[in-house]
PDB file of N, CA and C in Angstrom:
ATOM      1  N   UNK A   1      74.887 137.751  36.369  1.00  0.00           N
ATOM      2  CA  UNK A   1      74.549 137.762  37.774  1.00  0.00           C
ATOM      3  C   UNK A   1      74.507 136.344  38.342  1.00  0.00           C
ATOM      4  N   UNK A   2      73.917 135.100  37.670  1.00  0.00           N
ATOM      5  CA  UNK A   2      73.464 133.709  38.261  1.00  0.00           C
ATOM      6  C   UNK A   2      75.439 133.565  38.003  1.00  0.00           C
ATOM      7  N   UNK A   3      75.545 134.028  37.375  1.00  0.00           N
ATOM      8  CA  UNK A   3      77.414 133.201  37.247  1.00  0.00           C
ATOM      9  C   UNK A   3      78.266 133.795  38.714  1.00  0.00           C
ATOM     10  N   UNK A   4      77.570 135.189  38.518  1.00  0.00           N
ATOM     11  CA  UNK A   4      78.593 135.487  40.486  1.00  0.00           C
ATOM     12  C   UNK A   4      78.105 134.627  41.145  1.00  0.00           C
ATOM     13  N   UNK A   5      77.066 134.503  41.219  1.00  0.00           N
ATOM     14  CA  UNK A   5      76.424 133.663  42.616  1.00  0.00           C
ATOM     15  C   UNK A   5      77.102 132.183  43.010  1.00  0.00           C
ATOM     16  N   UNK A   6      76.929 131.694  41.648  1.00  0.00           N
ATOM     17  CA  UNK A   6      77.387 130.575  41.395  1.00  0.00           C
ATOM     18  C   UNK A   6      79.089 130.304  41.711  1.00  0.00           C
ATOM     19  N   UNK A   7      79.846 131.439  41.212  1.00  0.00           N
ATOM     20  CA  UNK A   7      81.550 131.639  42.389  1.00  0.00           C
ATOM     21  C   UNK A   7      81.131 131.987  43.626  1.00  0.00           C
ATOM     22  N   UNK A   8      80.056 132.678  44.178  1.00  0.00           N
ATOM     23  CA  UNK A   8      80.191 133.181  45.558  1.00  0.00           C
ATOM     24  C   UNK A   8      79.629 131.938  46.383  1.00  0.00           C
ATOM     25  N   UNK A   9      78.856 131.432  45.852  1.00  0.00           N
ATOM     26  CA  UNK A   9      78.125 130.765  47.159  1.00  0.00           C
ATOM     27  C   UNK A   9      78.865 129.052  47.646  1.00  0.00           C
ATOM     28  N   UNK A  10      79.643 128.860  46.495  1.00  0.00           N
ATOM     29  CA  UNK A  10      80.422 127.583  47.406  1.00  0.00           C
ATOM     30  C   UNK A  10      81.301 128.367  48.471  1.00  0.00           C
ATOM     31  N   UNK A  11      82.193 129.135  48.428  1.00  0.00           N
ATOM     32  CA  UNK A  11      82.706 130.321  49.594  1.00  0.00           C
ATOM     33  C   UNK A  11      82.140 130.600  50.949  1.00  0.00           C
ATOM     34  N   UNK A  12      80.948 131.142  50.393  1.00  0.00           N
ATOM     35  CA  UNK A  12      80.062 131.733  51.616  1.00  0.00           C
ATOM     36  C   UNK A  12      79.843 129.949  52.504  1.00  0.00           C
ATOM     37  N   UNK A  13      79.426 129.590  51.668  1.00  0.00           N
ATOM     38  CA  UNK A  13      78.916 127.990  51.921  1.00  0.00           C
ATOM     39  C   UNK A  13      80.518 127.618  53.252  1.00  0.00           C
ATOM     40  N   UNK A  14      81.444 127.774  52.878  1.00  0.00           N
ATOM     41  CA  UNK A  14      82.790 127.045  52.896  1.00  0.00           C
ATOM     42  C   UNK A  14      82.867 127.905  54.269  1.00  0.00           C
ATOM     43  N   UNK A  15      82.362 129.334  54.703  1.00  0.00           N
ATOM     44  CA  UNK A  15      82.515 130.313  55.439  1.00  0.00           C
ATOM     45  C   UNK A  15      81.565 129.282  57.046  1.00  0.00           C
ATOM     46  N   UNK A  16      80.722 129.249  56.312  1.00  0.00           N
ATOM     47  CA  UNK A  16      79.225 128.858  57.198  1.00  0.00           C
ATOM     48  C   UNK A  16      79.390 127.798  57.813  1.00  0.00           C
ATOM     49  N   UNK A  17      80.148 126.772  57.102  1.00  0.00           N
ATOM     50  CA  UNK A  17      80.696 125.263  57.300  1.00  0.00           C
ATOM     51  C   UNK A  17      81.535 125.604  58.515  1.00  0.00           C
ATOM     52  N   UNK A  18      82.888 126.269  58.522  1.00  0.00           N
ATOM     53  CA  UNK A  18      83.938 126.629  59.374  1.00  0.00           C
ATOM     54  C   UNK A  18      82.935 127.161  61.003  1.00  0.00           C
ATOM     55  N   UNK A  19      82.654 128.382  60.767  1.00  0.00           N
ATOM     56  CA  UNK A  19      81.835 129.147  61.453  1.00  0.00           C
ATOM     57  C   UNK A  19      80.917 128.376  62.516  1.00  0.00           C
ATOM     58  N   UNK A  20      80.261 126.915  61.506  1.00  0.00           N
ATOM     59  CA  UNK A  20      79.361 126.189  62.577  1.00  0.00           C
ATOM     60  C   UNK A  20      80.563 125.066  63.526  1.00  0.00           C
ATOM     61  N   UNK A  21      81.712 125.014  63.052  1.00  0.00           N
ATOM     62  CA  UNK A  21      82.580 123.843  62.965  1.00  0.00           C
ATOM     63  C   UNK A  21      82.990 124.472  64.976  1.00  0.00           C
ATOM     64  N   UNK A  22      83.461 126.171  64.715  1.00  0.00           N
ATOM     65  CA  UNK A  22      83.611 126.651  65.979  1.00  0.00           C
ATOM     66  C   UNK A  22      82.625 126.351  66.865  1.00  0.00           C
ATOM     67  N   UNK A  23      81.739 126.520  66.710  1.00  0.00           N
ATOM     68  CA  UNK A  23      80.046 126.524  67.500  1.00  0.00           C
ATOM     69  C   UNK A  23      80.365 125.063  67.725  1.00  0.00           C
ATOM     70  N   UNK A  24      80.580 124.160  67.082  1.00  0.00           N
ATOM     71  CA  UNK A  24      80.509 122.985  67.951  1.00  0.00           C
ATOM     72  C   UNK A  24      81.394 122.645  68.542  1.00  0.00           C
ATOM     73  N   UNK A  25      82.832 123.032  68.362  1.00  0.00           N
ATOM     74  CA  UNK A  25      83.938 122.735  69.483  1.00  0.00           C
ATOM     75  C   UNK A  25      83.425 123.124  70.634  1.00  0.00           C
ATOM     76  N   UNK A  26      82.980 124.403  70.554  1.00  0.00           N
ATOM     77  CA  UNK A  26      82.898 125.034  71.862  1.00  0.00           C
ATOM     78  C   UNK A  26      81.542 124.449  73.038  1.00  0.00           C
ATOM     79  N   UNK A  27      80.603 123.813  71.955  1.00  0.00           N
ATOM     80  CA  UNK A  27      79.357 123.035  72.402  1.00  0.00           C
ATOM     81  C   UNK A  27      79.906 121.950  73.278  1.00  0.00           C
ATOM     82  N   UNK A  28      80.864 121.349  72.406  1.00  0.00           N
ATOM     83  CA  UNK A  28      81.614 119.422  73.151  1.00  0.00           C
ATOM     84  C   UNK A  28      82.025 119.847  74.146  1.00  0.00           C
ATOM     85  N   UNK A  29      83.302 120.890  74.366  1.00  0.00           N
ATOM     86  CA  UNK A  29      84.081 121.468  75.130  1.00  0.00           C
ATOM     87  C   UNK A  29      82.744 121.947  76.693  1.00  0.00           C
ATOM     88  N   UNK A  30      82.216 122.026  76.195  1.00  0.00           N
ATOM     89  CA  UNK A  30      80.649 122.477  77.849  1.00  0.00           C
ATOM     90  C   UNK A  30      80.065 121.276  77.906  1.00  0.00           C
ATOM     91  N   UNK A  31      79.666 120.292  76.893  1.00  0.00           N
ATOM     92  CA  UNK A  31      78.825 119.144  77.779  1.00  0.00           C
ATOM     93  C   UNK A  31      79.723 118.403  78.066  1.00  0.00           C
ATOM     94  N   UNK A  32      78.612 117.889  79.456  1.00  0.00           N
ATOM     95  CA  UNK A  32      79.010 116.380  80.226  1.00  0.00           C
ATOM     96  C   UNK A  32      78.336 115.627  79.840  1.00  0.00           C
ATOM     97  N   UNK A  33      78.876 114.322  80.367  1.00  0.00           N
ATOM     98  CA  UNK A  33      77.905 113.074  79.545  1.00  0.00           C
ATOM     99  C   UNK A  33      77.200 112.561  81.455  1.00  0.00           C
ATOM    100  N   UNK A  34      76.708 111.725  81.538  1.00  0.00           N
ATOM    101  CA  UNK A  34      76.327 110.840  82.149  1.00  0.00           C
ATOM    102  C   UNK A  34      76.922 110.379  83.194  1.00  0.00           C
ATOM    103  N   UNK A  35      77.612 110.071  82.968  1.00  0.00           N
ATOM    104  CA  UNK A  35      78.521 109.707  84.099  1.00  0.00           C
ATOM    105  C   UNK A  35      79.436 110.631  85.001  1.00  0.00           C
ATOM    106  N   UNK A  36      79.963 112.077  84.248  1.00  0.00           N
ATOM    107  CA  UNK A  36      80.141 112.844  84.868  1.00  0.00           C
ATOM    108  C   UNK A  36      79.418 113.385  86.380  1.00  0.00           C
ATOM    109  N   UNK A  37      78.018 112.973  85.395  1.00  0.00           N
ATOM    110  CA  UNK A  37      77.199 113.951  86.153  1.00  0.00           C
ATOM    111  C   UNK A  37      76.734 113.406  87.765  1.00  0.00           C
ATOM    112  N   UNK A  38      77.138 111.737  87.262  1.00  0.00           N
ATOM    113  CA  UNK A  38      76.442 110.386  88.359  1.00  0.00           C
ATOM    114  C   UNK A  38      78.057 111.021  89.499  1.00  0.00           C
ATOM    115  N   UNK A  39      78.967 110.859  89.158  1.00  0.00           N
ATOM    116  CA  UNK A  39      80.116 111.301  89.863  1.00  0.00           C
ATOM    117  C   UNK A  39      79.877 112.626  90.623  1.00  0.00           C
ATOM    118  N   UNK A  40      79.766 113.812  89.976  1.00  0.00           N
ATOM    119  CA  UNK A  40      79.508 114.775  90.913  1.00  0.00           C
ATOM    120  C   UNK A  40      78.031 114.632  91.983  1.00  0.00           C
ATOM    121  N   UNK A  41      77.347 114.289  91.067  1.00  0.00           N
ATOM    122  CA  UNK A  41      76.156 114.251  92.400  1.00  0.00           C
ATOM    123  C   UNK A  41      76.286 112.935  93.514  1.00  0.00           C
ATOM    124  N   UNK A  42      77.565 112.362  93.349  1.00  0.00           N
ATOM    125  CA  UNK A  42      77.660 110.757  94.289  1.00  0.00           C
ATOM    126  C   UNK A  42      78.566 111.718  95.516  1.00  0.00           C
ATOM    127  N   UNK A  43      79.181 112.693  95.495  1.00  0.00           N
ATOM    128  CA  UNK A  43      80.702 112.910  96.051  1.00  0.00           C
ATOM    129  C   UNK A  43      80.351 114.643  96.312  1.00  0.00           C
ATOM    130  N   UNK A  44      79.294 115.153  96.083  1.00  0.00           N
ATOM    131  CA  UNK A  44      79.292 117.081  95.990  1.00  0.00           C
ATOM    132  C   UNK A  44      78.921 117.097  97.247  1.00  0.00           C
ATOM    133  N   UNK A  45      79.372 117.680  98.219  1.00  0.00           N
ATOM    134  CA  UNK A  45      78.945 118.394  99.164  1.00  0.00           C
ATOM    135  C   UNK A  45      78.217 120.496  98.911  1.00  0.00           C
ATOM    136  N   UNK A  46      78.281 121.103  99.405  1.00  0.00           N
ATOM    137  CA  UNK A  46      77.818 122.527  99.499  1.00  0.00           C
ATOM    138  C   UNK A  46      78.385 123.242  99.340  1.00  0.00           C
ATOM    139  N   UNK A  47      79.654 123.342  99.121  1.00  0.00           N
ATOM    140  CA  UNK A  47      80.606 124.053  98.114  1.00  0.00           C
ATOM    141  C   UNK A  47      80.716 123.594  97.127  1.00  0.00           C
ATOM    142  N   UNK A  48      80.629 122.545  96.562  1.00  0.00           N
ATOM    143  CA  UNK A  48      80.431 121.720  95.187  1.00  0.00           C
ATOM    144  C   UNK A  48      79.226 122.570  94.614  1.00  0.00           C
ATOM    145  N   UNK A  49      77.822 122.305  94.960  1.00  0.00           N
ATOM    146  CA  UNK A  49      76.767 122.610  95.221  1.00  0.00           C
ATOM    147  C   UNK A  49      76.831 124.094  94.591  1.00  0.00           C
ATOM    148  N   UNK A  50      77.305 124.758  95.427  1.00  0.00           N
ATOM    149  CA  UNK A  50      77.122 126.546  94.949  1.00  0.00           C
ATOM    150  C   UNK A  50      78.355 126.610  93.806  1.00  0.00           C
ATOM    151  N   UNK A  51      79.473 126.075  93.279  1.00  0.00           N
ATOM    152  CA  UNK A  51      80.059 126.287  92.389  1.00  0.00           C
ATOM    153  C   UNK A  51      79.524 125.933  90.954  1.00  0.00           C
ATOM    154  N   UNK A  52      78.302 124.698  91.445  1.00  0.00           N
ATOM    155  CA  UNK A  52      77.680 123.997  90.204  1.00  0.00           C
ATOM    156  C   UNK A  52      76.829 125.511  89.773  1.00  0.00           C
ATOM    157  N   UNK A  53      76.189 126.245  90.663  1.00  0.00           N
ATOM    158  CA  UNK A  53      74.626 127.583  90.550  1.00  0.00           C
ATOM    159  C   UNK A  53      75.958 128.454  90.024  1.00  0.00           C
ATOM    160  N   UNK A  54      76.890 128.988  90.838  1.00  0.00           N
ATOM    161  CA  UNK A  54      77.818 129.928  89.989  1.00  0.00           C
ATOM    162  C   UNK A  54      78.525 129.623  88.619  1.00  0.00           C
ATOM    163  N   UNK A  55      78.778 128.368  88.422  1.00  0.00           N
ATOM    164  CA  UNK A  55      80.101 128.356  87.222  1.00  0.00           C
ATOM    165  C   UNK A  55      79.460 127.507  86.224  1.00  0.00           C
ATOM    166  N   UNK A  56      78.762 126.300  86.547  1.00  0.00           N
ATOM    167  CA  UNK A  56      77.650 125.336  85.606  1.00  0.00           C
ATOM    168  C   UNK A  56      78.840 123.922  86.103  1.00  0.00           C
ATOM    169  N   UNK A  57      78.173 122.806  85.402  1.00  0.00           N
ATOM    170  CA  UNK A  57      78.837 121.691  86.146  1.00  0.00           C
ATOM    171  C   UNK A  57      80.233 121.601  85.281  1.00  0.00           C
ATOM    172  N   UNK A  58      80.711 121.735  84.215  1.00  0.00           N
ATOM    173  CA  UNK A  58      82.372 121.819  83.829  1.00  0.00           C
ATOM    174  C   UNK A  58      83.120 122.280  84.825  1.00  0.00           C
ATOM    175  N   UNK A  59      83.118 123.186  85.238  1.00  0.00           N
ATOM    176  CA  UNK A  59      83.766 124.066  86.292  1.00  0.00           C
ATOM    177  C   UNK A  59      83.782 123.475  87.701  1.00  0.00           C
ATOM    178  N   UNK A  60      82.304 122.846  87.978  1.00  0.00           N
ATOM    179  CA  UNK A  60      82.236 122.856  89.338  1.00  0.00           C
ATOM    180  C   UNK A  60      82.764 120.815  89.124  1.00  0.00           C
ATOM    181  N   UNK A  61      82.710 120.075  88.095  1.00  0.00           N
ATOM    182  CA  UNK A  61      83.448 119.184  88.259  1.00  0.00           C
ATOM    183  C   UNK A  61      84.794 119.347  88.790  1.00  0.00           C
ATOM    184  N   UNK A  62      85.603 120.025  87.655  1.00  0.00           N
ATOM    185  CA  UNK A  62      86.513 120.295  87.748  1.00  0.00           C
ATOM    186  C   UNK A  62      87.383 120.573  89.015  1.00  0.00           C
ATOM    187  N   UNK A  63      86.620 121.269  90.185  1.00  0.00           N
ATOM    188  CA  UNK A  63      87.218 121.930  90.894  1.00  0.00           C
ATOM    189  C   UNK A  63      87.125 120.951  92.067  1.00  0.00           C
ATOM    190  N   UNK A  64      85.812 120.003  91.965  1.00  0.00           N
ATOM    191  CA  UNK A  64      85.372 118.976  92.778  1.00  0.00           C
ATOM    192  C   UNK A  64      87.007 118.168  92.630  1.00  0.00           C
ATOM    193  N   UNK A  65      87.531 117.730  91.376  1.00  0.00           N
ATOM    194  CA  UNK A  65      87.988 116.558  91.295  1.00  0.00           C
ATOM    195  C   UNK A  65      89.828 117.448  91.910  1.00  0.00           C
ATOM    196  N   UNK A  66      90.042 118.799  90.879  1.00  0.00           N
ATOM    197  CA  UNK A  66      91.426 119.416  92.266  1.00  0.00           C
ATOM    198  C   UNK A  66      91.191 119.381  93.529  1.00  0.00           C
ATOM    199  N   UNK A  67      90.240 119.571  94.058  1.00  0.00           N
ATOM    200  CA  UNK A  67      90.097 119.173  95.391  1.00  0.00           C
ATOM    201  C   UNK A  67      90.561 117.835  96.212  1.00  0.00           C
ATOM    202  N   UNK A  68      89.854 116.821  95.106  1.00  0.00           N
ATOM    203  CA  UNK A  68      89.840 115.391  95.777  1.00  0.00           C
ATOM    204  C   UNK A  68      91.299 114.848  95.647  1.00  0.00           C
ATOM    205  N   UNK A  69      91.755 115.823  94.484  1.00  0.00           N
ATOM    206  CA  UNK A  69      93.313 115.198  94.471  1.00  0.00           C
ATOM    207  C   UNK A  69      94.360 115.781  95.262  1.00  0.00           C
ATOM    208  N   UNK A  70      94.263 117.026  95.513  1.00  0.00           N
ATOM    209  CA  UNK A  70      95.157 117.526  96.747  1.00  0.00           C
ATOM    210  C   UNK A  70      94.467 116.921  98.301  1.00  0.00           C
ATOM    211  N   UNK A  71      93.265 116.498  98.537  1.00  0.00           N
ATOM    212  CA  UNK A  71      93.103 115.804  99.342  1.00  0.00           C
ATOM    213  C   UNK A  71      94.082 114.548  99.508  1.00  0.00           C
ATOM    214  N   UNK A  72      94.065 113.656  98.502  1.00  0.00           N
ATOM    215  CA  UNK A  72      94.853 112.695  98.505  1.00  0.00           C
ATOM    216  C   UNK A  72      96.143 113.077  98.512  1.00  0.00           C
ATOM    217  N   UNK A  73      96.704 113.737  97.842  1.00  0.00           N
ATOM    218  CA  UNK A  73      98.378 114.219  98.408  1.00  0.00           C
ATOM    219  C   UNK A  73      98.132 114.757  99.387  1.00  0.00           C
ATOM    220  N   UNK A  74      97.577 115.505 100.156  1.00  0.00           N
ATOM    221  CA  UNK A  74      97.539 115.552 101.727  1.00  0.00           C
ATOM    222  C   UNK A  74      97.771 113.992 102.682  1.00  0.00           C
ATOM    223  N   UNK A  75      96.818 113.274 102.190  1.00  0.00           N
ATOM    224  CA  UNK A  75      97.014 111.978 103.081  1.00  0.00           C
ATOM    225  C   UNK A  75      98.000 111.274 102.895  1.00  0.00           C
ATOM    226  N   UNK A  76      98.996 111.175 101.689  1.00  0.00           N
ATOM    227  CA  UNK A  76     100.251 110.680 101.261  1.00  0.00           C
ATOM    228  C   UNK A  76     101.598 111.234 101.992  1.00  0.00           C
ATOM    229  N   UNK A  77     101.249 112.137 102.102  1.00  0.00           N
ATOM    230  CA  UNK A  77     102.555 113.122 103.169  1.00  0.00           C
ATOM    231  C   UNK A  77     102.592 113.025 104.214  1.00  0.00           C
TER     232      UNK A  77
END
């Protein structure tokens, strides 16, 4: 019995490793750092604002900064 364990548990181990490895891509992939955050709150108006309460700030950066850039190709044309 201690000899299965002893094949199973570097495995399981090797399983758990991977498993947490996802959990943290997906952790990096949602936070902002600092400066993100100094940027959206320098430049958000009230649609910024309610996209941050609906979507969280990844999203509502995001949509802040397509905005600001089709703004600017607007003024280029």
């Amino acid at each position: 019995m201690q000899g299965l364990v002893v094949l199973i548990f570097p495995f399981l181990l090797m399983l758990f490793v991977l498993a947490m490895e996802r959990v943290q891509v997906n952790l990096d992939r949602l936070s902002v750092g600092r400066a993100q955050v100094d940027e959206f709150l320098e430049s958000a108006d009230d649609t910024d604002v309610s996209n941050l309460a609906r979507s969280g700030l990844p999203a509502a950066l995001d949509q802040l900064r397509r905005r600001r850039k089709q703004e600017s190709d607007d003024e280029e044309d």
